[in-house]
Protein backbone atom coordinates (compact mmCIF):
# COMPACT_ATOMS: atom_id res chain seq x y z
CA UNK A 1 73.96 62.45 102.25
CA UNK A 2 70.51 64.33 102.43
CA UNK A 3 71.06 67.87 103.58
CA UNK A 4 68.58 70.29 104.60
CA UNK A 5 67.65 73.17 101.83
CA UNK A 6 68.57 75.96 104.00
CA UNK A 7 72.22 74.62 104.48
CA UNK A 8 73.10 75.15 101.19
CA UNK A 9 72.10 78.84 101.50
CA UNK A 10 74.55 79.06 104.84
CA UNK A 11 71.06 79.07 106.94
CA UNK A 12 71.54 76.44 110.16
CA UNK A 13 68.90 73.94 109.54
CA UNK A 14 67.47 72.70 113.04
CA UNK A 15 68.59 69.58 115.03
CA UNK A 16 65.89 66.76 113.36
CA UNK A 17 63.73 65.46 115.92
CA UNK A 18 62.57 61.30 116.13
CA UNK A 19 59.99 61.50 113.79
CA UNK A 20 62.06 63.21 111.19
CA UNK A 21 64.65 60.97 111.37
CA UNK A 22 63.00 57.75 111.07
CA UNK A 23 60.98 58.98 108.19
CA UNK A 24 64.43 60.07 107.09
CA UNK A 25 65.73 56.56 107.24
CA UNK A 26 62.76 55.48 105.51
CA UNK A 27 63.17 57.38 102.45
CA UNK A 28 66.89 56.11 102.16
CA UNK A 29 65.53 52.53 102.49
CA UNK A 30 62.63 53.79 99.66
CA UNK A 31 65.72 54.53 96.99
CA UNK A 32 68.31 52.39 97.90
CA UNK A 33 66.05 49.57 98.24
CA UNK A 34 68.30 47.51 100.94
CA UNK A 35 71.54 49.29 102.95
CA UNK A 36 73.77 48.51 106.11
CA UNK A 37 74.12 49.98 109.16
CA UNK A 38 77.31 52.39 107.76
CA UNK A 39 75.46 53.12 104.60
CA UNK A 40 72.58 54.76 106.45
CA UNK A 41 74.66 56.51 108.80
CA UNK A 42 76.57 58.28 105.96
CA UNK A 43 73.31 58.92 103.67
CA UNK A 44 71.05 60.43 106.77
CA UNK A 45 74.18 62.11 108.25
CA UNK A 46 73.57 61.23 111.54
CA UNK A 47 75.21 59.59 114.44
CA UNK A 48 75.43 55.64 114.04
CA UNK A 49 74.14 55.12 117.42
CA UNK A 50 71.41 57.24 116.71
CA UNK A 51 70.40 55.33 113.06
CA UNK A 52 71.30 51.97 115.07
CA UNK A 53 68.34 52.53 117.74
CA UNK A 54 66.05 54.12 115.28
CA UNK A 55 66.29 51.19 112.99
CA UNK A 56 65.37 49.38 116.24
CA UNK A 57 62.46 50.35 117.04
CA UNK A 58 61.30 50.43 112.88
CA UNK A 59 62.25 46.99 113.37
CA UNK A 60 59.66 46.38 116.09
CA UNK A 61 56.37 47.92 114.59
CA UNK A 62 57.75 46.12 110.77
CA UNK A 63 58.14 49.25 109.24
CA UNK A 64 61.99 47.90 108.43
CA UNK A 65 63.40 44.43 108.19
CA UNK A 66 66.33 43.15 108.82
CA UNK A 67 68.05 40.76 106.65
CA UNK A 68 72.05 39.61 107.43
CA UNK A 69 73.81 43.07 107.72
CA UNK A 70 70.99 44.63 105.74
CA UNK A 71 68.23 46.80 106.21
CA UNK A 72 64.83 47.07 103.74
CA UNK A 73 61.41 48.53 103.96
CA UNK A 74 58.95 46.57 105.87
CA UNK A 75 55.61 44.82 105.54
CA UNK A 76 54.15 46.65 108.22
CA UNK A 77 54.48 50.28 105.68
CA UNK A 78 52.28 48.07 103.12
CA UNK A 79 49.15 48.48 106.04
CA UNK A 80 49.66 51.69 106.73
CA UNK A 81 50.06 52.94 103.01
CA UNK A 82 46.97 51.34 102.30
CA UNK A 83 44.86 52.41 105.57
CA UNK A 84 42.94 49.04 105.01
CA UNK A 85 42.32 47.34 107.95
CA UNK A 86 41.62 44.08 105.72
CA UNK A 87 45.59 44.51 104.92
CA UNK A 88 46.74 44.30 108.24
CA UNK A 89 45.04 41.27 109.02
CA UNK A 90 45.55 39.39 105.94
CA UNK A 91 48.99 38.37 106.35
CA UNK A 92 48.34 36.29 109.81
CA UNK A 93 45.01 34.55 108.28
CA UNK A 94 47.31 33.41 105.29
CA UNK A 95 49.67 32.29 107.38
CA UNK A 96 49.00 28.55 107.80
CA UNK A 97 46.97 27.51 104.93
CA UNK A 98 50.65 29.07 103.11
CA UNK A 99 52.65 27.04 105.06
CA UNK A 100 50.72 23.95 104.05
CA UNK A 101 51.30 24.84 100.85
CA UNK A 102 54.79 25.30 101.41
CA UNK A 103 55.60 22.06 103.50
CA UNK A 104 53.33 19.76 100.90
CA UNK A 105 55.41 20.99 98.00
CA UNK A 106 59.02 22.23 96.83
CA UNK A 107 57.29 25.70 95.69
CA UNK A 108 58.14 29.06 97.19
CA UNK A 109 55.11 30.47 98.63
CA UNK A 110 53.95 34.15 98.08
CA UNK A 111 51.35 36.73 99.02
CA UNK A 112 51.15 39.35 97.36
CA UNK A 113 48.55 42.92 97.42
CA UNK A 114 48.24 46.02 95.68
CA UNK A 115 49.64 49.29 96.78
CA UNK A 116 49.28 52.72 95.11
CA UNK A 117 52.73 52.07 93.09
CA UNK A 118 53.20 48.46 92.37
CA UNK A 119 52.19 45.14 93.37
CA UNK A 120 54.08 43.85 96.47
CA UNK A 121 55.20 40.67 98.40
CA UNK A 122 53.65 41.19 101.88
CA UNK A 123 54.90 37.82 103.33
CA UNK A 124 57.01 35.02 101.22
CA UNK A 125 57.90 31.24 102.71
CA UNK A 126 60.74 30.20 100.77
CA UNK A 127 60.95 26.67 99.31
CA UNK A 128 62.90 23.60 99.12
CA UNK A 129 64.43 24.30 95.72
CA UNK A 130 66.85 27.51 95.23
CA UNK A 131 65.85 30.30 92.99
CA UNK A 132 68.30 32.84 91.38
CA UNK A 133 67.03 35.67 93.50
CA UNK A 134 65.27 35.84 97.02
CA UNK A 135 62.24 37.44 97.11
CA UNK A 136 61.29 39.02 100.75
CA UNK A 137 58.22 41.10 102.02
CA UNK A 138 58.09 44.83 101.02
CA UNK A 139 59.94 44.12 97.68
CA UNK A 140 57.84 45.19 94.98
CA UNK A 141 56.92 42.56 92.50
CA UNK A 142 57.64 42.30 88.64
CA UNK A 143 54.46 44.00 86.76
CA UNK A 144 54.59 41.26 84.06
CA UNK A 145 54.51 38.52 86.32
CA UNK A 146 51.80 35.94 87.50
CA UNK A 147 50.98 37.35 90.84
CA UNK A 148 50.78 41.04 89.24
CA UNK A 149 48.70 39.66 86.46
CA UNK A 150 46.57 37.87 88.73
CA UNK A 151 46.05 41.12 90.73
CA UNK A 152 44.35 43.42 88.00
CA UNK A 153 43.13 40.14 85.48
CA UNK A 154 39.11 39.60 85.25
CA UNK A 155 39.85 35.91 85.97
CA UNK A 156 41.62 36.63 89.09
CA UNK A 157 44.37 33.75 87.79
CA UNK A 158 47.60 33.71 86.29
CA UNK A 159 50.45 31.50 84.88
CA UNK A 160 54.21 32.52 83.87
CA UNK A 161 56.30 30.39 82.42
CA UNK A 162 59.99 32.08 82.10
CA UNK A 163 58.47 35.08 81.07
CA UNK A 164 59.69 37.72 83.18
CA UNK A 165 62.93 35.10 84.58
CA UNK A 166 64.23 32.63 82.40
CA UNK A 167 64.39 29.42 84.49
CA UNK A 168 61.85 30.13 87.14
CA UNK A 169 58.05 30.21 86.90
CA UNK A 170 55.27 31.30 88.83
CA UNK A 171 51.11 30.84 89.13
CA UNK A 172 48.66 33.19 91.26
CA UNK A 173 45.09 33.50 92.49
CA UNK A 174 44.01 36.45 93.85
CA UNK A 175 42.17 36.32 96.84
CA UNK A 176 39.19 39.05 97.47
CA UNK A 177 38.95 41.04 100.88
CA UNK A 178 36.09 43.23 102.85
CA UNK A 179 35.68 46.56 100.43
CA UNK A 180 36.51 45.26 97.85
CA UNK A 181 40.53 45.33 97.75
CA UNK A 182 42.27 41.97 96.01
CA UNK A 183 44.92 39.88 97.27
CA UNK A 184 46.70 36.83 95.59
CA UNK A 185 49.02 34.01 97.02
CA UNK A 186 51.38 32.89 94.11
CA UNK A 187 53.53 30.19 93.87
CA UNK A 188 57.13 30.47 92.42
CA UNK A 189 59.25 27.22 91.41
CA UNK A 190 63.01 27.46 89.69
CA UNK A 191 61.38 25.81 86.14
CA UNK A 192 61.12 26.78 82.70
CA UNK A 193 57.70 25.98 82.85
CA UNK A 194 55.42 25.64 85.67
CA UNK A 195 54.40 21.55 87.27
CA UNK A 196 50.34 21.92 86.00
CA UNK A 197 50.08 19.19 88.63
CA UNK A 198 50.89 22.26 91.69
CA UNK A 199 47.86 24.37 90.38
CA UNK A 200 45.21 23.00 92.14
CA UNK A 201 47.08 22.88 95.58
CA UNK A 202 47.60 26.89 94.67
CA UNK A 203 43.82 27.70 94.21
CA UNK A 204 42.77 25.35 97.50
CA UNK A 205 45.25 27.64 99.15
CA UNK A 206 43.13 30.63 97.78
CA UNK A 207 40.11 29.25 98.56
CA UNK A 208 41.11 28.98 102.51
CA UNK A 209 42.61 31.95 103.02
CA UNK A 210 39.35 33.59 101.20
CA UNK A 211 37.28 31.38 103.42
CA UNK A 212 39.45 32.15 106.75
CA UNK A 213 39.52 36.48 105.74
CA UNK A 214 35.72 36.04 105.50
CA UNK A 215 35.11 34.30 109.04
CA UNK A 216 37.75 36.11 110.88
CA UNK A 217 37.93 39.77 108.89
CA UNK A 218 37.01 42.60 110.59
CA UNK A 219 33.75 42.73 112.05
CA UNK A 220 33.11 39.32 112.26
């Protein structure tokens, strides 16, 4: 449970208002990476109905997601960490040239941009084929792998094959945005090496969603 400083000296610690709270909640979500309802009720100590409606409304502005009985960090935190308008529109734009991708193949489908800690996955349309883990937006992403190489690589282009997951592989192309941030859509498959044949569905995916940021970005 987080308590406040001044408790432990025997000082009453104010009621927290809404905004402390939430942030509160937040930080939980930051260490514990995914929790349920009960598990942030103990940690922030407050009431359950309380955390319930909170969580609600995080929900509604994607600063939280909800997945089963679980609760994780958001997409909508990776915008406003970055204060990059290019951000917050990127992940509509992508939307449909990724699910193209996504529907003409078995591969999972990723995008994937830079924060001021680690790559993360800022949207993800899962596959035909199962993979040993689910990957979900506002998960940070492995620094060894494709879409993290692709990210800070000259080329802008990367292929892993088992390197970071034995059994599943993964290519990326990163994708450049007003200002001069960098994107990349990836594509993971459950493979111990990566179908060469997929590669250049992945960069025509790049190339739209570059083509689609630069006619529909900001200012234009």
């Amino acid at each position: 449970m987080i308590l406040d400083p001044r408790a432990l000296n025997g000082e009453t610690a104010p009621a927290p208002g809404v905004i402390d709270s939430a942030f509160g909640l937040l930080e939980i979500l930051r260490a514990l990476g995914r929790a349920r309802l009960t598990d942030l009720t103990e940690e922030s100590g407050l009431p359950r109905t309380t955390v319930s409606r909170l969580l609600g409304q995080l929900a509604a502005v994607d600063a939280v997601d909800r997945i089963g009985a679980h609760y994780r960090l958001g997409p909508g935190l990776l915008a406003l960490g970055h204060n990059v308008t290019p951000m917050e529109r990127l992940r509509p734009i992508a939307q449909r040239p990724m699910l193209q991708l996504a529907t003409a193949t078995p591969v999972h489908v990723g995008l994937f941009v830079n924060t001021s800690c680690v790559p993360m996955y800022l949207d993800v349309l899962h596959g035909r084929d199962r993979l040993p883990f689910r990957p979900e937006p506002g998960e940070p992403v492995p620094t060894r792998s494709a879409a993290a190489q692709a990210l800070r690589s000259d080329s802008g282009f990367a292929i892993d094959d088992s390197g970071v997951i034995d059994g599943v592989s993964c290519a990326a192309k990163s994708i450049r945005l007003p200002g001069g941030e960098m994107a990349a859509v990836g594509i993971i498959v459950p493979a111990s090496r990566l179908p060469r044949e997929l590669l250049g569905a992945l960069r025509g995916t790049a190339e739209r969603i570059t083509t689609l940021v630069a006619v529909h970005g900001p200012g234009n």
